[in-house]
Protein backbone atom coordinates (compact mmCIF):
# COMPACT_ATOMS: atom_id res chain seq x y z
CA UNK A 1 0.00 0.00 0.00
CA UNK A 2 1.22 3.51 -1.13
CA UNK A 3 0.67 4.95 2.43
CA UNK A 4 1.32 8.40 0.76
CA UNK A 5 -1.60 7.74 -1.41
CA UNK A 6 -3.76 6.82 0.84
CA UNK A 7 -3.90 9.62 3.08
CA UNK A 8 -4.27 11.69 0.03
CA UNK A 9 -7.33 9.61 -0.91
CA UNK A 10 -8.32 9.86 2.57
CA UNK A 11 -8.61 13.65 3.18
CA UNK A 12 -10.02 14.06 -0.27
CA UNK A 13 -12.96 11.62 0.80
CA UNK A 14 -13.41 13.62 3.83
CA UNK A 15 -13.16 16.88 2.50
CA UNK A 16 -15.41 16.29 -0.82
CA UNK A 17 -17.67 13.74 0.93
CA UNK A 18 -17.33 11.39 -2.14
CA UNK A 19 -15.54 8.32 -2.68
CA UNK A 20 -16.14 8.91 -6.51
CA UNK A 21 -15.33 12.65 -6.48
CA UNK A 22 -12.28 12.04 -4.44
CA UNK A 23 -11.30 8.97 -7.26
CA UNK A 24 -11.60 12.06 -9.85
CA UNK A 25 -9.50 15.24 -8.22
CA UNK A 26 -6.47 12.00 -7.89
CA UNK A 27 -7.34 10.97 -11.62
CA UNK A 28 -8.01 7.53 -10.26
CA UNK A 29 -10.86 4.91 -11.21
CA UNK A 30 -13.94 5.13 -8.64
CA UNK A 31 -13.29 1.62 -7.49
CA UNK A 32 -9.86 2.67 -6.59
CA UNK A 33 -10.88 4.89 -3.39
CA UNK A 34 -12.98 2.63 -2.05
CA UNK A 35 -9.75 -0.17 -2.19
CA UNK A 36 -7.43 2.27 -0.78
CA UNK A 37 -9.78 3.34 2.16
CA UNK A 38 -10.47 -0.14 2.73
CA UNK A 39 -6.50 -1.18 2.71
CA UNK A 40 -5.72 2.15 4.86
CA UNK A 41 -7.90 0.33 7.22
CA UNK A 42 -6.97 -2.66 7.57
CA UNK A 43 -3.62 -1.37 7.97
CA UNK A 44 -4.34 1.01 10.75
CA UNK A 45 -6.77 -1.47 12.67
CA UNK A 46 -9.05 1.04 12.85
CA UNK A 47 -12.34 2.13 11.14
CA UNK A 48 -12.14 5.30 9.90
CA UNK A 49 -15.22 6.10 8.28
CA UNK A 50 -19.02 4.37 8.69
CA UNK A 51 -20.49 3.83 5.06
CA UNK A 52 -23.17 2.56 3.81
CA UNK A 53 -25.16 2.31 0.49
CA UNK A 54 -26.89 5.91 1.06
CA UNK A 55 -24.29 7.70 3.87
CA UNK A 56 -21.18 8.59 4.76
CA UNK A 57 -19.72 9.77 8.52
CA UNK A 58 -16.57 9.97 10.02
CA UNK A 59 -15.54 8.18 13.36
CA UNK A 60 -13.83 9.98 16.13
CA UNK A 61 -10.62 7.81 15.03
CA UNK A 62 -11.04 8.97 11.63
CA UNK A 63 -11.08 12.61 12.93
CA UNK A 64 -7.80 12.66 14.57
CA UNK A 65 -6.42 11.00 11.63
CA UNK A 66 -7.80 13.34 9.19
CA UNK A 67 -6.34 16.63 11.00
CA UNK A 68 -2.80 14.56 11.51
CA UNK A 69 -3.08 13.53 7.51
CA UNK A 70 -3.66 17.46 7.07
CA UNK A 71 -0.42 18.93 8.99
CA UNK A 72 1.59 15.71 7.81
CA UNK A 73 0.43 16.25 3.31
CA UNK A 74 0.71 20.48 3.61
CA UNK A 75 4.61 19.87 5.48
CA UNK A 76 5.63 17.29 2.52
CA UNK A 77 4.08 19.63 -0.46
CA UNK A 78 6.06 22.93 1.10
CA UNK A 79 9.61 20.75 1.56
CA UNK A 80 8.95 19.68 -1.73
CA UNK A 81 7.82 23.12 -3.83
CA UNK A 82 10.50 24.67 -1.28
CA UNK A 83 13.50 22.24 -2.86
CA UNK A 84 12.23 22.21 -6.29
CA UNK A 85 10.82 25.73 -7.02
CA UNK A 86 13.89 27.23 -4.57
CA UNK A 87 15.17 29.44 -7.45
CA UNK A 88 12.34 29.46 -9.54
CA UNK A 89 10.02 30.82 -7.00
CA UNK A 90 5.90 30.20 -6.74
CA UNK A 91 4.24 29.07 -9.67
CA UNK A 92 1.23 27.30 -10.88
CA UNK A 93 -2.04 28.36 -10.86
CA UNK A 94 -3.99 30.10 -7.87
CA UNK A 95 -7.38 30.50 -7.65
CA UNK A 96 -8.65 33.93 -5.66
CA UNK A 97 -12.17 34.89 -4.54
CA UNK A 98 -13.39 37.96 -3.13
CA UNK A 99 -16.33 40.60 -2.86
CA UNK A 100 -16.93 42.94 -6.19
CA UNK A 101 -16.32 45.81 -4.75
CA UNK A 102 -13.07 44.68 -2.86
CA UNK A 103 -12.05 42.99 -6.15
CA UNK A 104 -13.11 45.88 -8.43
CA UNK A 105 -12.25 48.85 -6.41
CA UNK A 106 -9.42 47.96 -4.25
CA UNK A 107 -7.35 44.91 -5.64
CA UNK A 108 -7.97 44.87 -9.25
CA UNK A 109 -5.84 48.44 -9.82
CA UNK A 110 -2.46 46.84 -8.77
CA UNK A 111 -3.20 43.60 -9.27
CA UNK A 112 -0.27 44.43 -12.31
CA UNK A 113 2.36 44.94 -9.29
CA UNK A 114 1.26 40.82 -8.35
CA UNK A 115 1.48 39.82 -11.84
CA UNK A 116 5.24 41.90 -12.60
CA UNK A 117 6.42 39.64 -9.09
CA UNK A 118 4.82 36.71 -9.49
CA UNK A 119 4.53 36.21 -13.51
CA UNK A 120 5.19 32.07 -12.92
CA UNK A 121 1.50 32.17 -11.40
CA UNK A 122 -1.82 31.82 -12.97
CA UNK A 123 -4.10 33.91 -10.86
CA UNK A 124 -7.95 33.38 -11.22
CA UNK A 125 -9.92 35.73 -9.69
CA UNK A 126 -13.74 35.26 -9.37
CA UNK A 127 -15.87 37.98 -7.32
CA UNK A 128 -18.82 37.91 -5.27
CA UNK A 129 -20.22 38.46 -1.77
CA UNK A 130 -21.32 35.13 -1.41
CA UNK A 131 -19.09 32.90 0.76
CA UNK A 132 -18.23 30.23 -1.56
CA UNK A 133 -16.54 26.52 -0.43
CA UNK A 134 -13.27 26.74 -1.01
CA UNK A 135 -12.67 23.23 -0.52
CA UNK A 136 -15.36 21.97 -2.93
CA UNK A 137 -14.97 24.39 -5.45
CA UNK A 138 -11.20 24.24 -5.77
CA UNK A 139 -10.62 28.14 -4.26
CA UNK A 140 -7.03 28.32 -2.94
CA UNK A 141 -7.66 31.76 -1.19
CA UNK A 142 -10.29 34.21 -0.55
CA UNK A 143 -10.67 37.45 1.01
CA UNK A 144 -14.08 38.04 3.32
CA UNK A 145 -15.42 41.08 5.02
CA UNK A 146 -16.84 41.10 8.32
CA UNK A 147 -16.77 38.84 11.56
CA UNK A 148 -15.59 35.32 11.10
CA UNK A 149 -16.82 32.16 12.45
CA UNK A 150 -15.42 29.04 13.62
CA UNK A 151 -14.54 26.59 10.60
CA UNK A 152 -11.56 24.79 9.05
CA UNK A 153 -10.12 27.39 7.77
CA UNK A 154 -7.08 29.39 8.40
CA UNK A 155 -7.43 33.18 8.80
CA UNK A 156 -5.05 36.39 7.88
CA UNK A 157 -6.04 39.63 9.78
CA UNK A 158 -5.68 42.60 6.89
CA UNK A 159 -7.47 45.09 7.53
CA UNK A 160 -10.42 47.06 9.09
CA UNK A 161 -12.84 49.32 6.96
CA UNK A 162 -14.09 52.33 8.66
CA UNK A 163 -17.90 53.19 7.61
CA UNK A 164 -19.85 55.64 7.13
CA UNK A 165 -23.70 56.68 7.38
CA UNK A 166 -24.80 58.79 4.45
CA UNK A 167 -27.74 59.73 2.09
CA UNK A 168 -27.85 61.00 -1.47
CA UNK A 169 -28.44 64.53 -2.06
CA UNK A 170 -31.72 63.31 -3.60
CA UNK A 171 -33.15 61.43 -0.71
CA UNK A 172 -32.81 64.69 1.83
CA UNK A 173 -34.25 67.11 -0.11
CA UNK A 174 -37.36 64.73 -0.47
CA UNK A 175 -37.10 63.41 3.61
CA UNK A 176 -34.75 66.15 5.46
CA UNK A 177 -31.78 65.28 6.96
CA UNK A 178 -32.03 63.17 10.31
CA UNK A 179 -30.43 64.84 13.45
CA UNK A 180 -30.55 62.08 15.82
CA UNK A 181 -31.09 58.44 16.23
CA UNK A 182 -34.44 58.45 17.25
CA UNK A 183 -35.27 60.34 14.11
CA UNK A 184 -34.13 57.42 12.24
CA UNK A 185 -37.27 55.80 12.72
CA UNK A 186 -39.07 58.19 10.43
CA UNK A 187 -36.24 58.20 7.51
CA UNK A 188 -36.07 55.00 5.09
CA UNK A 189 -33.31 52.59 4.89
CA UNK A 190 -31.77 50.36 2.23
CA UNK A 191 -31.35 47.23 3.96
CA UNK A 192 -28.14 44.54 3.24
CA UNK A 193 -28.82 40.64 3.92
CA UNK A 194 -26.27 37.70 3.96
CA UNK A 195 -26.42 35.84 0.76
CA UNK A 196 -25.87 32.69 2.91
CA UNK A 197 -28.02 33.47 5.88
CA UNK A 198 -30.99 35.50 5.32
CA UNK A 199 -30.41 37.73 8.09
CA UNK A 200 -30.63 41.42 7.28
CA UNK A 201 -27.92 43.27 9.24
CA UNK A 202 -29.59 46.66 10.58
CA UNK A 203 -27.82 49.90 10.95
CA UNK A 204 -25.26 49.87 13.71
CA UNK A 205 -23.69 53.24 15.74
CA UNK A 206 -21.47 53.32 18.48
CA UNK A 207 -22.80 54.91 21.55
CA UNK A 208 -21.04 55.01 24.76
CA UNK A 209 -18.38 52.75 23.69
CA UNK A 210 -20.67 50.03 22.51
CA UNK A 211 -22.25 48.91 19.56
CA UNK A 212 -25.99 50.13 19.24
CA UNK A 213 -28.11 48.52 16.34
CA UNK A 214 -31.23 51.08 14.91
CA UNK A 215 -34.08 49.31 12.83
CA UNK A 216 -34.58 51.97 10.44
CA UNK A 217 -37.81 50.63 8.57
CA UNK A 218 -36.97 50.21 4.62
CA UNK A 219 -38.67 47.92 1.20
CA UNK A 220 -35.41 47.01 -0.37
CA UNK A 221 -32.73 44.94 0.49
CA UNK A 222 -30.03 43.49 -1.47
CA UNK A 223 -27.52 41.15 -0.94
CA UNK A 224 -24.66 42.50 -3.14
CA UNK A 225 -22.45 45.72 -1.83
CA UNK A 226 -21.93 47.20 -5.20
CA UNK A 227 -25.75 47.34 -5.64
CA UNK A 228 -26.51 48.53 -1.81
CA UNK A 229 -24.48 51.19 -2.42
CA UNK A 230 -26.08 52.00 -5.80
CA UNK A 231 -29.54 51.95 -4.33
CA UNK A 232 -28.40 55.01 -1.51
CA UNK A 233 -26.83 56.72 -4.53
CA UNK A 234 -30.58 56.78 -6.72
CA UNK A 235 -32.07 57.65 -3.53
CA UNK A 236 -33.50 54.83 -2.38
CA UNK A 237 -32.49 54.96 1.30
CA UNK A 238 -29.94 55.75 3.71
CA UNK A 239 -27.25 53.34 3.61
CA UNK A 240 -24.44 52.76 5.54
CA UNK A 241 -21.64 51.23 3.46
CA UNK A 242 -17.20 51.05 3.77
CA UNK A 243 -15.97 54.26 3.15
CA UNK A 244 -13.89 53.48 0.35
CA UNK A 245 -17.14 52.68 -1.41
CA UNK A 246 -18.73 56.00 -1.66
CA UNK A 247 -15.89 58.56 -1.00
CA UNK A 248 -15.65 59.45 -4.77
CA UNK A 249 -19.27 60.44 -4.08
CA UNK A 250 -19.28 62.44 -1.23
CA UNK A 251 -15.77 64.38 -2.32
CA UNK A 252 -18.73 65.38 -5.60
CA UNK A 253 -21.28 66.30 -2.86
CA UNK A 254 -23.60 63.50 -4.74
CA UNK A 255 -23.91 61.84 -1.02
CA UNK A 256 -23.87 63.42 2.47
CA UNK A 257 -22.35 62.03 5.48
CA UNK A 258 -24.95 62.41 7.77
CA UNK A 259 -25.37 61.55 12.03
CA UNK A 260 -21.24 62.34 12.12
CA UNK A 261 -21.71 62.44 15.67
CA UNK A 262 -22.17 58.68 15.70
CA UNK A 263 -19.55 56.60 14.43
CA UNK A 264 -20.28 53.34 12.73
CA UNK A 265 -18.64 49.87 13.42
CA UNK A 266 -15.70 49.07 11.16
CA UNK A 267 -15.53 45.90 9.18
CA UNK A 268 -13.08 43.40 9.08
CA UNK A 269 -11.54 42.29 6.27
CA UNK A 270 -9.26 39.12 5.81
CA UNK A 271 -7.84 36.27 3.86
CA UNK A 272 -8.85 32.96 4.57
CA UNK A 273 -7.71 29.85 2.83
CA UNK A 274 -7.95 25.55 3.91
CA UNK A 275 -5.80 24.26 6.16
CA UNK A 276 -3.86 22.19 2.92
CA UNK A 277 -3.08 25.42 1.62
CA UNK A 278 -1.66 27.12 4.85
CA UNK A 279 1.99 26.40 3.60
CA UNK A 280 1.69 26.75 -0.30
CA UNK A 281 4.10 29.34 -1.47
CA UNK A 282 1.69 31.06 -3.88
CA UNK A 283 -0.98 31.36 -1.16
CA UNK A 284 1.59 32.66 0.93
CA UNK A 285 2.96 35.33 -1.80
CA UNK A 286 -0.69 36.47 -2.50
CA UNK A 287 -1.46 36.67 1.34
CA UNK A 288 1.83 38.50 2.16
CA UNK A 289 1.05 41.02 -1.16
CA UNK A 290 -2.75 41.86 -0.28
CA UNK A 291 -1.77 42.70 3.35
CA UNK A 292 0.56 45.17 1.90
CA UNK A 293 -1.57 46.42 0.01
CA UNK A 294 -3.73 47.22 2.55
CA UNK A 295 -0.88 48.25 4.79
CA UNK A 296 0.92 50.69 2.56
CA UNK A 297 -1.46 51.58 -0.38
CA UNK A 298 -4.75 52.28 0.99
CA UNK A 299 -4.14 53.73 4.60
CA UNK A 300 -2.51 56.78 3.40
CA UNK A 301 -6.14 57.76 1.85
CA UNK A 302 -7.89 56.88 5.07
CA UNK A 303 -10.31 54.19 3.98
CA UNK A 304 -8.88 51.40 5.70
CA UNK A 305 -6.84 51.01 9.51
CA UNK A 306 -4.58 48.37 9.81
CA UNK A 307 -3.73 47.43 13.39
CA UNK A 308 -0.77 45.22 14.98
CA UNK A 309 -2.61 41.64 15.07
CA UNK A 310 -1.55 38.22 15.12
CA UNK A 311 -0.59 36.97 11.35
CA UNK A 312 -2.94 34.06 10.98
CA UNK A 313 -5.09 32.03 13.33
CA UNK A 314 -6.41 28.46 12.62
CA UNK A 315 -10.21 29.81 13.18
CA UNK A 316 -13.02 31.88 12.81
CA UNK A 317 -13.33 31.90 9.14
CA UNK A 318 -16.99 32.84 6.97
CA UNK A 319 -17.39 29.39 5.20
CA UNK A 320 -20.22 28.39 3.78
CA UNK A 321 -19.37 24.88 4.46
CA UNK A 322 -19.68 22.74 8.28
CA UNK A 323 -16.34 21.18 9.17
CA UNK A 324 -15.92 18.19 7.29
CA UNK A 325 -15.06 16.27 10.64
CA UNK A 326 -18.00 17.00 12.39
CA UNK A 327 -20.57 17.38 9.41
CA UNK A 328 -19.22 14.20 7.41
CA UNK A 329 -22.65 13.35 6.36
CA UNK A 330 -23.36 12.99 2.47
CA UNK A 331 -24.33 10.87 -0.17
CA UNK A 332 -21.95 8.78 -1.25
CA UNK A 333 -21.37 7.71 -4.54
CA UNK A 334 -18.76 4.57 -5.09
């Protein structure tokens, strides 16, 4: 038994809850992960994974051997890109994902300074404020805004984006400009909801140190930033996007930054990327570039504050997927 191979096999049947998908992304015959499982098994003395004919879990056995496989795979692919590619430096091709208006607005006008360092690596870059699986749709990094939650991801602090509450020009001469927060309750709001949750997330000022969220009653709400922000602009609503987004707008007195006595939340922004990729040098270069980015090319204009964090912690990332160890649940096709 190719022990290497099997605990390739092994993590891709855990992480793509397939036998037959896992077969494909090794370009193996389907028949071939269910042998190698089964001889992984047998060699271990140990069941790793309950199957049958419709489902697919893991056993607590299986879990600790998944997250050793993990460390044990991502240390043999960086001593081996690390010998090989030493002089060459990172190649190959690298998959990116991040919001539009991240993508569009902030990345996407230097992304020529990645491309003149790094020309040995294919960079995809797909946009979108929906949290994709990076594991299942073969996305080697991407870049999220807001809180993070606990997943299997592994998570780079970059950035935070101040905010701003403001109206169009438009929308105050029709409903006045709003003084206080109680005021808000007579003004109309465009409201933004999570693509992946539902949940509409309300207006939010800080008062007395702490977070305050205002229901400010509205018809619309969108789940894309690029079209929130368009809506506040036709006069829709008040809106209360990153500052970066609108400060064209306000600079040409199109929007007004209203309620300056209350300041808004700032959002987070980082990359996150699977726990195979954590030592991959091309994640690594594209992590490394974006944070300067953010760090030396942005903060100078105001719209972002980068503070002294840790680098990367092995948690709280936005993933639209449950950890594959505890949520190990699927059909299985062999």
């Amino acid at each position: 038994m190719d022990r290497l191979q099997a605990m390739k096999m092994f993590t891709r049947v855990v992480e793509m809850n397939s036998f037959s998908k896992a077969a494909d992304s090794m370009d193996l015959p389907h028949a071939s992960a269910t042998m190698i499982i089964q001889k992984l098994e047998a060699h271990l003395n140990v069941r790793l994974l309950q199957r049958t004919t419709r489902r697919l879990n893991i056993t607590p056995e299986g879990a600790e051997y998944y997250e050793r496989c993990v460390h044990i795979l991502s240390v043999i692919d960086e001593t081996e890109s690390s010998l090989t590619h030493s002089r060459e430096g990172p190649r190959g091709r690298l998959r990116v994902d991040m919001p539009g208006s991240i993508g569009r607005l902030v990345v996407m006008p230097y992304i020529s300074e990645f491309r003149d360092r790094f020309p040995d690596i294919d960079l995809m870059v797909s946009f979108g404020d929906r949290n994709v699986d990076l594991i299942q749709e073969g996305v080697d990094c991407a870049i999220r805004v807001g809180d993070l939650q606990d997943s299997t991801l592994v998570a780079r602090y970059l950035a935070s984006l101040p905010t701003v509450t403001a109206a169009s020009t438009e929308y105050l001469e029709m409903y006045g400009e709003p003084e206080s927060l109680e005021e808000l309750t007579r003004h109309v709001a465009v409201n933004y909801f999570s693509s992946a949750t539902g949940r509409l997330r309300h207006m939010t000022f800080i008062v007395d140190g702490k977070p305050v969220e205002v229901k400010v009653p509205g018809t619309i709400a969108v789940s894309d930033a690029e079209a929130y922000v368009m809506c506040g602009l036709k006069g829709v609503g008040l809106i209360q996007p990153s500052h970066f987004m609108i400060k064209a707008s306000l600079q040409e007195e199109v929007m007004v930054r209203i309620l300056p006595q209350y300041a808004s939340p700032a959002m987070q922004v980082s990359a996150v990327y699977p726990h195979n990729r954590h030592l991959a040098p091309k994640v690594r270069v594209f992590v490394e570039w974006a944070a300067s980015l953010f760090n030396t090319s942005l903060t100078t204009t105001g719209d972002v504050h980068v503070q002294g964090v840790p680098q990367e912690k092995a948690f709280s990332a936005v993933h639209s997927r449950p950890d594959p160890i505890r949520a190990l649940s699927a059909e299985c096709v062999r």
